[in-house]
N, C-alpha and C. Protein backbone atom coordinates (compact mmCIF):
# COMPACT_ATOMS: atom_id res chain seq x y z
N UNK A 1 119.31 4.01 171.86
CA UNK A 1 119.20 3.92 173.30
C UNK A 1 118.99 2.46 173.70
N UNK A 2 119.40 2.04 174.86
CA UNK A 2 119.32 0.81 175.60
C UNK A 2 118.12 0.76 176.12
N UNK A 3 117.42 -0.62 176.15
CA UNK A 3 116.50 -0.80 176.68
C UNK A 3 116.47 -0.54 178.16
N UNK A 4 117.95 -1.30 178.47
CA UNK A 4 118.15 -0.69 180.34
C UNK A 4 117.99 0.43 180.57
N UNK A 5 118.23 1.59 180.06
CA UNK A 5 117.69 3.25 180.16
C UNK A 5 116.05 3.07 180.93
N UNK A 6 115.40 2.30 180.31
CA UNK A 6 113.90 1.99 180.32
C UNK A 6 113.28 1.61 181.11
N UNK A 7 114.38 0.16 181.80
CA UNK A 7 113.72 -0.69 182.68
C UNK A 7 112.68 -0.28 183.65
N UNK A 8 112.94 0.65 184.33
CA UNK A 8 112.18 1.21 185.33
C UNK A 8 110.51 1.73 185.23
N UNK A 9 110.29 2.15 184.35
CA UNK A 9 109.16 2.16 183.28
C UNK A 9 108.62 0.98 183.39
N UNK A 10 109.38 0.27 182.34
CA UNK A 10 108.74 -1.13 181.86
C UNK A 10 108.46 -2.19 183.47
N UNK A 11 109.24 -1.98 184.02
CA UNK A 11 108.93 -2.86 185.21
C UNK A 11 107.57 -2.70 185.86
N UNK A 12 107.14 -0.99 186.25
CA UNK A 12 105.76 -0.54 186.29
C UNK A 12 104.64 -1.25 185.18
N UNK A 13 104.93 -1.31 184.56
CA UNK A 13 104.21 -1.62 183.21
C UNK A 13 104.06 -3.66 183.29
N UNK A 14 104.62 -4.29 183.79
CA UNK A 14 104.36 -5.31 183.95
C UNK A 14 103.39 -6.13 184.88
N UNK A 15 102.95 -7.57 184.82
CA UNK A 15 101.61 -8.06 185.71
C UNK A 15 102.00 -9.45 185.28
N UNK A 16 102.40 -10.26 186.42
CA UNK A 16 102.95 -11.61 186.11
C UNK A 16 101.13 -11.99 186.69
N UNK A 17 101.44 -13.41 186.24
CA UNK A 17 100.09 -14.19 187.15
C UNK A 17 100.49 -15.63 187.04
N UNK A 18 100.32 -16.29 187.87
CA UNK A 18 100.99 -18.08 187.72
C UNK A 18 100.41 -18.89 186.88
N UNK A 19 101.35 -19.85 186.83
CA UNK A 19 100.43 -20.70 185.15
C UNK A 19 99.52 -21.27 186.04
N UNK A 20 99.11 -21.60 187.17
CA UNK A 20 98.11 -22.32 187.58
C UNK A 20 96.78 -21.42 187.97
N UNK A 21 96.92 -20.03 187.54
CA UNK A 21 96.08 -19.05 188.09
C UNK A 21 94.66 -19.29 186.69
N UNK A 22 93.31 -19.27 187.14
CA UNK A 22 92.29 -19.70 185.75
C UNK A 22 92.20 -18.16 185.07
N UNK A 23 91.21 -18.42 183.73
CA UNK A 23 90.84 -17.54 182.94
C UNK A 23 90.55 -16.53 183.66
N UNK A 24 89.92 -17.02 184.27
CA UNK A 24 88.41 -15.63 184.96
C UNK A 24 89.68 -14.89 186.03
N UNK A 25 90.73 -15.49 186.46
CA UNK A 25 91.09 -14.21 187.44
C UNK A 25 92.15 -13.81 186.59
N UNK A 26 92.64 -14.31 184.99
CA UNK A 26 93.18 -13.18 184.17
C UNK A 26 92.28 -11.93 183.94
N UNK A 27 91.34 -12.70 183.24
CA UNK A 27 90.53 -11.56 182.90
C UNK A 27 89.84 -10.52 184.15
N UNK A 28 90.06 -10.82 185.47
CA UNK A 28 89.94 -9.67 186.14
C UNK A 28 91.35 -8.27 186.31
N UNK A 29 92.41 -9.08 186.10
CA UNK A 29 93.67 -8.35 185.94
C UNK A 29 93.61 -7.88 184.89
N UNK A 30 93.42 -8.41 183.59
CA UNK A 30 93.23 -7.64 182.09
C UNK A 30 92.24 -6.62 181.99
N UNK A 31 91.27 -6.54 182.99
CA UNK A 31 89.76 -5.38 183.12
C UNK A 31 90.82 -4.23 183.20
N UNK A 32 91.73 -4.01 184.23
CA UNK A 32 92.08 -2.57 184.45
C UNK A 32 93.36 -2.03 183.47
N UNK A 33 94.43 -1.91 184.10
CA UNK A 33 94.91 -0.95 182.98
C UNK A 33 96.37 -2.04 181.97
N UNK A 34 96.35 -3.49 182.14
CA UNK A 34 97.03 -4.24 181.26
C UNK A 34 96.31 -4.47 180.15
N UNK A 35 97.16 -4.52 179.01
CA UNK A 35 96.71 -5.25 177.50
C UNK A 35 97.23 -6.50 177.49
N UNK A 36 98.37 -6.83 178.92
CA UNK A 36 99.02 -7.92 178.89
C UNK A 36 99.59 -8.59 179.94
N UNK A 37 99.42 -9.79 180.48
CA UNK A 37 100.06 -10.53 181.40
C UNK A 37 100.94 -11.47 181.28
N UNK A 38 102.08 -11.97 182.03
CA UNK A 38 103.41 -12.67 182.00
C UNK A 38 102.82 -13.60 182.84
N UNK A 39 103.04 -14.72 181.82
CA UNK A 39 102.28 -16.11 182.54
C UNK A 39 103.81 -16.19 183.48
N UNK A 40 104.35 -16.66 184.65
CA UNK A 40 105.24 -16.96 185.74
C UNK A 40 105.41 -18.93 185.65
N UNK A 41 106.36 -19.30 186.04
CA UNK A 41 106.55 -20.41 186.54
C UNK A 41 106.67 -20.66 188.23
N UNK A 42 106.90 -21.30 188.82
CA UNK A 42 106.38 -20.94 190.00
C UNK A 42 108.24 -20.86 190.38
N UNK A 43 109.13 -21.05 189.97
CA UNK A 43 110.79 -20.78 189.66
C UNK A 43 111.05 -18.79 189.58
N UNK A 44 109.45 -18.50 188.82
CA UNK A 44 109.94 -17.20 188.54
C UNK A 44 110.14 -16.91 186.93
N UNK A 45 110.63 -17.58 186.24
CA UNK A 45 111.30 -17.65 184.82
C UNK A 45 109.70 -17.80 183.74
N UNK A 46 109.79 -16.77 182.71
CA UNK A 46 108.28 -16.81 182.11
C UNK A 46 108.16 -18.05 181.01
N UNK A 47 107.05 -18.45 181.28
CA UNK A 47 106.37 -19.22 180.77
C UNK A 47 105.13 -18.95 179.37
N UNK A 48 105.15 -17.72 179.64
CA UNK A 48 104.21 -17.33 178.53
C UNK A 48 104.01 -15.99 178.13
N UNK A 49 102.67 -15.64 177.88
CA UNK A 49 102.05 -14.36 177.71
C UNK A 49 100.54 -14.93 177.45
N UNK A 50 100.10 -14.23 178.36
CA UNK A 50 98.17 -13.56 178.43
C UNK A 50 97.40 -12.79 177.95
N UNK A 51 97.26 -12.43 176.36
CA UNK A 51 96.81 -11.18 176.28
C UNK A 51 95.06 -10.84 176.49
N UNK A 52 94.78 -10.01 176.53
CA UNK A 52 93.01 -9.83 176.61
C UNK A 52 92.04 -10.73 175.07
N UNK A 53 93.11 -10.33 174.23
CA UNK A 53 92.45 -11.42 173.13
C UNK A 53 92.39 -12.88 173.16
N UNK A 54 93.71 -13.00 174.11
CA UNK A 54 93.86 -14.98 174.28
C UNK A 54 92.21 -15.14 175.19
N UNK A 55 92.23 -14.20 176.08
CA UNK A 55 91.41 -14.50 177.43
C UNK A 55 89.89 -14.82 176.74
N UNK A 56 89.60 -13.38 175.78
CA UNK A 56 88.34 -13.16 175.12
C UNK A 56 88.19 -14.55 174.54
N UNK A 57 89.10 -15.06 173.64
CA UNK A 57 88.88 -16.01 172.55
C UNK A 57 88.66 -17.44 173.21
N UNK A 58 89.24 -17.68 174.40
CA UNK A 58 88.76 -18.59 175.24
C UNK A 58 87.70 -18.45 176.19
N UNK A 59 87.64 -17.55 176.98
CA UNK A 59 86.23 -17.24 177.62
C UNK A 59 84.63 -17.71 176.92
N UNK A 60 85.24 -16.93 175.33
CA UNK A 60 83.81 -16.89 174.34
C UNK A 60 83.19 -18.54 174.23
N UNK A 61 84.70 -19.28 173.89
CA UNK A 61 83.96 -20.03 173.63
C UNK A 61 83.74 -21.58 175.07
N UNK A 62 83.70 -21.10 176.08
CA UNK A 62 83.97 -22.01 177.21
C UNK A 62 82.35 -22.13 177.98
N UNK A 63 81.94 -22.64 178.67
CA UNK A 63 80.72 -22.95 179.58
C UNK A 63 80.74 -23.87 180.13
N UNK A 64 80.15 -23.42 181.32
CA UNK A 64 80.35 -24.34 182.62
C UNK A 64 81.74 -24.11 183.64
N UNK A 65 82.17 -25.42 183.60
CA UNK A 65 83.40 -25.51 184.81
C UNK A 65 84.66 -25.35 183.72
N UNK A 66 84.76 -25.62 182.32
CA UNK A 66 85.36 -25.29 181.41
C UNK A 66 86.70 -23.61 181.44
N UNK A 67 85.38 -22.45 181.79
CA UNK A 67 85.54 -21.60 181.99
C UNK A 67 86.85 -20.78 182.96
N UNK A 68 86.86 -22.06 183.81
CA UNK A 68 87.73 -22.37 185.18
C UNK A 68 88.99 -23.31 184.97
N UNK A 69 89.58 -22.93 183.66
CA UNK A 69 90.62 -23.23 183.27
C UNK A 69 91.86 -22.76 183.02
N UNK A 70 92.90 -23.30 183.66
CA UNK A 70 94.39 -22.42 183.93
C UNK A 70 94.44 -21.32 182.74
N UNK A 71 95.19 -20.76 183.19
CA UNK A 71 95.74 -19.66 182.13
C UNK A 71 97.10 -20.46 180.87
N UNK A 72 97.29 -21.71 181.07
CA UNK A 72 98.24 -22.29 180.43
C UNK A 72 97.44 -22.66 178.89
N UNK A 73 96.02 -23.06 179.15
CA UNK A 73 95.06 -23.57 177.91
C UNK A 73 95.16 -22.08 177.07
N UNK A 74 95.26 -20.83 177.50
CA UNK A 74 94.85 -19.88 176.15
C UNK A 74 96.23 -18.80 176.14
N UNK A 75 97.05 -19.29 176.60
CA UNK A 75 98.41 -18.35 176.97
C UNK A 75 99.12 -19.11 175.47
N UNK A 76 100.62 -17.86 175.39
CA UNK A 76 101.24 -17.81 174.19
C UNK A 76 102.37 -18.14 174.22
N UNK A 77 103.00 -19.45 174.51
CA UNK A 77 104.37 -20.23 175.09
C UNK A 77 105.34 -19.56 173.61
N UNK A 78 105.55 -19.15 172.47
CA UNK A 78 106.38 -18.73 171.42
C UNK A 78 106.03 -17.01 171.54
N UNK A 79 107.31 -16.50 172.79
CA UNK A 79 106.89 -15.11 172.95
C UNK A 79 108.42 -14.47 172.14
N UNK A 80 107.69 -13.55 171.59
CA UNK A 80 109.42 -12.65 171.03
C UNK A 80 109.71 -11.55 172.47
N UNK A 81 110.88 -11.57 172.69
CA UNK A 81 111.37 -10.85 173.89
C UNK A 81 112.30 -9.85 173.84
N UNK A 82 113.07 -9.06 174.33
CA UNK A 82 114.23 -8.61 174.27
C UNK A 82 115.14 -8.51 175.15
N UNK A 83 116.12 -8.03 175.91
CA UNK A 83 116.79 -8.07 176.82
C UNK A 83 117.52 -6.61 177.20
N UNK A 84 118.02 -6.28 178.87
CA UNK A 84 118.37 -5.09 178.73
C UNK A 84 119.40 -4.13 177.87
N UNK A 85 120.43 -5.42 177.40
CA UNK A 85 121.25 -5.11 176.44
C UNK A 85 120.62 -5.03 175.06
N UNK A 86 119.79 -4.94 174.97
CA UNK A 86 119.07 -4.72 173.60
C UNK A 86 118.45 -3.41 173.25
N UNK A 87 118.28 -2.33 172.07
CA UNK A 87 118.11 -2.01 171.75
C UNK A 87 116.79 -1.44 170.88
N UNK A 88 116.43 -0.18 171.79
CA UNK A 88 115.51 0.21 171.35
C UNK A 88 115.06 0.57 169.86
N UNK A 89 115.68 0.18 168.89
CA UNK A 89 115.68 0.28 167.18
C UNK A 89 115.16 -1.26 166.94
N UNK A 90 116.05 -1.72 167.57
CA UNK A 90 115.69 -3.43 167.21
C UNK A 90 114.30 -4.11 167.71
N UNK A 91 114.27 -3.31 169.16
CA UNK A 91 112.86 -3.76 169.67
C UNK A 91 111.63 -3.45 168.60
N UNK A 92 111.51 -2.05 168.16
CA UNK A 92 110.31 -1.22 167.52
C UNK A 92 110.53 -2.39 166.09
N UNK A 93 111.78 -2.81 165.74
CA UNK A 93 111.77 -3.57 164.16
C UNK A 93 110.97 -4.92 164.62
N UNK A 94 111.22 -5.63 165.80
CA UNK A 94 110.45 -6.92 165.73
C UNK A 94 108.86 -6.48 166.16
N UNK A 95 108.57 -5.77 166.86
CA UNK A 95 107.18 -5.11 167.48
C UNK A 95 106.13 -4.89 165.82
N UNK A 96 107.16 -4.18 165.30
CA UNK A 96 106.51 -3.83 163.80
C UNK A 96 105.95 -4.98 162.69
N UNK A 97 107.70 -5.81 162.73
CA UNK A 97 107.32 -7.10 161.88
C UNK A 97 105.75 -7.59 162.16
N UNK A 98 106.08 -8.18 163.32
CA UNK A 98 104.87 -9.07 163.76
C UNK A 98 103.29 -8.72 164.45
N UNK A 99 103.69 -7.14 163.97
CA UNK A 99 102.31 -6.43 164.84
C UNK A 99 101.76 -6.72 166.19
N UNK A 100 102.93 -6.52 166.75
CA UNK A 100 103.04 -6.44 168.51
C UNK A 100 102.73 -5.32 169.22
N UNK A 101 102.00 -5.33 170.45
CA UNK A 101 101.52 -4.11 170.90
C UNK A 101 102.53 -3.80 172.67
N UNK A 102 102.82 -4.93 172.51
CA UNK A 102 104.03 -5.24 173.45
C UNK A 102 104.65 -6.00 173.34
N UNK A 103 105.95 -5.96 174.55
CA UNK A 103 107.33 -7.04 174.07
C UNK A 103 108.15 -7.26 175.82
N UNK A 104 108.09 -8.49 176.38
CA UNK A 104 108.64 -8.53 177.43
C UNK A 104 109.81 -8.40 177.42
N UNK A 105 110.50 -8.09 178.61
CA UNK A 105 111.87 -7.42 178.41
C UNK A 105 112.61 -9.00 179.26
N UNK A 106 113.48 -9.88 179.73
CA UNK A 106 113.78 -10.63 180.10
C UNK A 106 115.35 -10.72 180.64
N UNK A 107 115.34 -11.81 181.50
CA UNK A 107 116.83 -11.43 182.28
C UNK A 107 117.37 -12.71 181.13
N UNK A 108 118.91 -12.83 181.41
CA UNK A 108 119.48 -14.15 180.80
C UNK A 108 119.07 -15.62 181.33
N UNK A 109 118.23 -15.74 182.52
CA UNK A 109 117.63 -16.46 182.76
C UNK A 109 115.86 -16.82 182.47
N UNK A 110 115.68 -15.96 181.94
CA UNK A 110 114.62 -15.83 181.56
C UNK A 110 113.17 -15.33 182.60
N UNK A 111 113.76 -14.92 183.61
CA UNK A 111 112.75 -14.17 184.40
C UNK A 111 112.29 -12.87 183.31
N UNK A 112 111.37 -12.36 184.00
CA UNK A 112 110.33 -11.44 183.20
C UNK A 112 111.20 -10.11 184.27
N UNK A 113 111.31 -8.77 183.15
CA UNK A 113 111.81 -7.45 183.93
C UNK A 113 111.10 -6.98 183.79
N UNK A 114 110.44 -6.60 182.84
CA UNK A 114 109.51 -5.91 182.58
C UNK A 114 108.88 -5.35 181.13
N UNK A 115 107.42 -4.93 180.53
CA UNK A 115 107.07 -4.72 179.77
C UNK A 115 106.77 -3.97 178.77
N UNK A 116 107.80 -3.58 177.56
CA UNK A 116 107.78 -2.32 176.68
C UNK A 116 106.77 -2.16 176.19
N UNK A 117 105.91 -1.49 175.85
CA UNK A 117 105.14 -0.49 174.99
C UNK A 117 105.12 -0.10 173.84
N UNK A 118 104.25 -0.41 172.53
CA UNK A 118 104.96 0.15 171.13
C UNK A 118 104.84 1.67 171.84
N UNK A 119 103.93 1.99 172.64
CA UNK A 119 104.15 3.55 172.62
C UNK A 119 105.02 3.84 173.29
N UNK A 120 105.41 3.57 174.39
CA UNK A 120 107.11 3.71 175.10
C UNK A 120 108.19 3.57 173.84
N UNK A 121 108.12 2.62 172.97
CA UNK A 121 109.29 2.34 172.63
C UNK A 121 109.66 3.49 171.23
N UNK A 122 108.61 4.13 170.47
CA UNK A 122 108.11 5.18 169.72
C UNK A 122 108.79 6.41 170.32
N UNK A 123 108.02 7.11 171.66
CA UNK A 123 108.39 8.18 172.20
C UNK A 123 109.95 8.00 172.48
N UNK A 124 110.31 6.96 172.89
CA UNK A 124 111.88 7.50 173.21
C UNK A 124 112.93 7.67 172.14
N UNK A 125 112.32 6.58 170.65
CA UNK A 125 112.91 7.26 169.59
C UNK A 125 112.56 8.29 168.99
N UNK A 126 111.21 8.88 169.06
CA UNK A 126 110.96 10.37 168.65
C UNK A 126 111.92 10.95 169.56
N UNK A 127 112.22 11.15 170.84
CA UNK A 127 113.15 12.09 171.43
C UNK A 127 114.25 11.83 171.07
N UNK A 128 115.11 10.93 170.46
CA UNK A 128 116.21 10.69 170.04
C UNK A 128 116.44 11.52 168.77
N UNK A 129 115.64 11.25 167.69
CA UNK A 129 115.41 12.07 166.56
C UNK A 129 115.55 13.46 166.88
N UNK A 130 114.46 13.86 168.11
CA UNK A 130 114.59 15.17 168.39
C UNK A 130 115.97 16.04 168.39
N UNK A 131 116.64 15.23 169.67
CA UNK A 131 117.76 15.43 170.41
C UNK A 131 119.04 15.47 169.39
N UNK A 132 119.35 14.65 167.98
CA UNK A 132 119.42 14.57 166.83
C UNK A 132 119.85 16.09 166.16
N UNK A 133 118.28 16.01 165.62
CA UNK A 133 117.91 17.48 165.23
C UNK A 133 118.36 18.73 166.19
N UNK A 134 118.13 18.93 167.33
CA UNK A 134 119.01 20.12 167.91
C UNK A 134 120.35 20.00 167.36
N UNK A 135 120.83 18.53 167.58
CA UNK A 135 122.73 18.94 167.71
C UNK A 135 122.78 19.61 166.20
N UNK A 136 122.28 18.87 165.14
CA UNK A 136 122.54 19.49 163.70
C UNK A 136 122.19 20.72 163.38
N UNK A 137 121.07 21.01 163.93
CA UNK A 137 120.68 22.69 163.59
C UNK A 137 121.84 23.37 164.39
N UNK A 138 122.14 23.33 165.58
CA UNK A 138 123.73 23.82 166.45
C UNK A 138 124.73 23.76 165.92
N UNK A 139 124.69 22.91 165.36
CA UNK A 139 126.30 22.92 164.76
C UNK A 139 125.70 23.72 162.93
N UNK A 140 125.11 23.13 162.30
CA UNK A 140 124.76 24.00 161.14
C UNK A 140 124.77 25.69 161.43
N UNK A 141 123.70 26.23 162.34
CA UNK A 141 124.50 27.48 162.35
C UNK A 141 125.33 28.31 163.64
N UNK A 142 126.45 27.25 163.66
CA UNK A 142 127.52 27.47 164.16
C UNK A 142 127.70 27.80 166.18
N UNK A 143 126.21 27.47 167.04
CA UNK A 143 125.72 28.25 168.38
C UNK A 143 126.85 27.04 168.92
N UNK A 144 127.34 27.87 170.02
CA UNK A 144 128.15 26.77 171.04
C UNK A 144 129.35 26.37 170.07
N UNK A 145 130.06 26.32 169.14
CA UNK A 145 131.21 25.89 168.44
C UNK A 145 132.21 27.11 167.93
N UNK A 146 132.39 27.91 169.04
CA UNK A 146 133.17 29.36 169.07
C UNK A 146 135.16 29.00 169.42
């Protein structure tokens, strides 16, 4: 399956924030229901990734006015991505390699579409498998091929 099948999903699933936006108002966007934010350029085209661990690992160790530092100091400029022409087999193989819990989806310009899910990207190949398995058991004993 195509990732474009998806987009619509993944677009829900996304949370840009500007590279000039600080720690502390990632980490108020990372409190609710993201594991992940799309650092933005102010063009639109991504610049990074935010995850709750970048935020933690800088927060921990910051004090004072420190604290109040762009999201560019703890963001992840070497992001693996995919595109809508890409493929949901290929996505789950790089997600796996590198023990990714997400994977931005991206235009040819590099704007941000939106954000896959190892668990989005799992369930739609379990239903593939599924969908799979019906046709072979159907055709094995012979239903619908009269």
């Amino acid at each position: 399956m195509f990732i474009e099948k998806f987009l619509p999903t993944a677009h829900r699933r996304m949370r840009c924030i500007d590279l000039d936006a600080t720690l502390l108002q990632a980490a108020r966007l990372l409190e609710r229901d993201h594991d992940m934010l799309v650092v933005c350029e102010a063009d639109g085209r991504m610049a990074g990734i935010l995850t709750k661990t970048d935020v933690v690992r800088q927060i921990g160790t910051c004090s004072g006015t420190s604290c109040a530092e762009p999201v560019v100091a703890a963001m992840t400029r070497e992001v693996v991505t995919t595109t809508p022409e890409g493929r949901m087999q290929e996505a789950w193989a790089s997600m796996k390699a590198r023990g990714l819990k997400n994977i931005p989806v991206i235009d040819p310009e590099g704007r941000p579409l939106g954000v896959l899910t190892a668990r989005d990207v799992l369930q739609t190949l379990w239903e593939e498998v599924r969908q799979e398995e019906d046709l072979l058991f159907n055709y094995v004993m012979n239903v619908g091929y009269r």
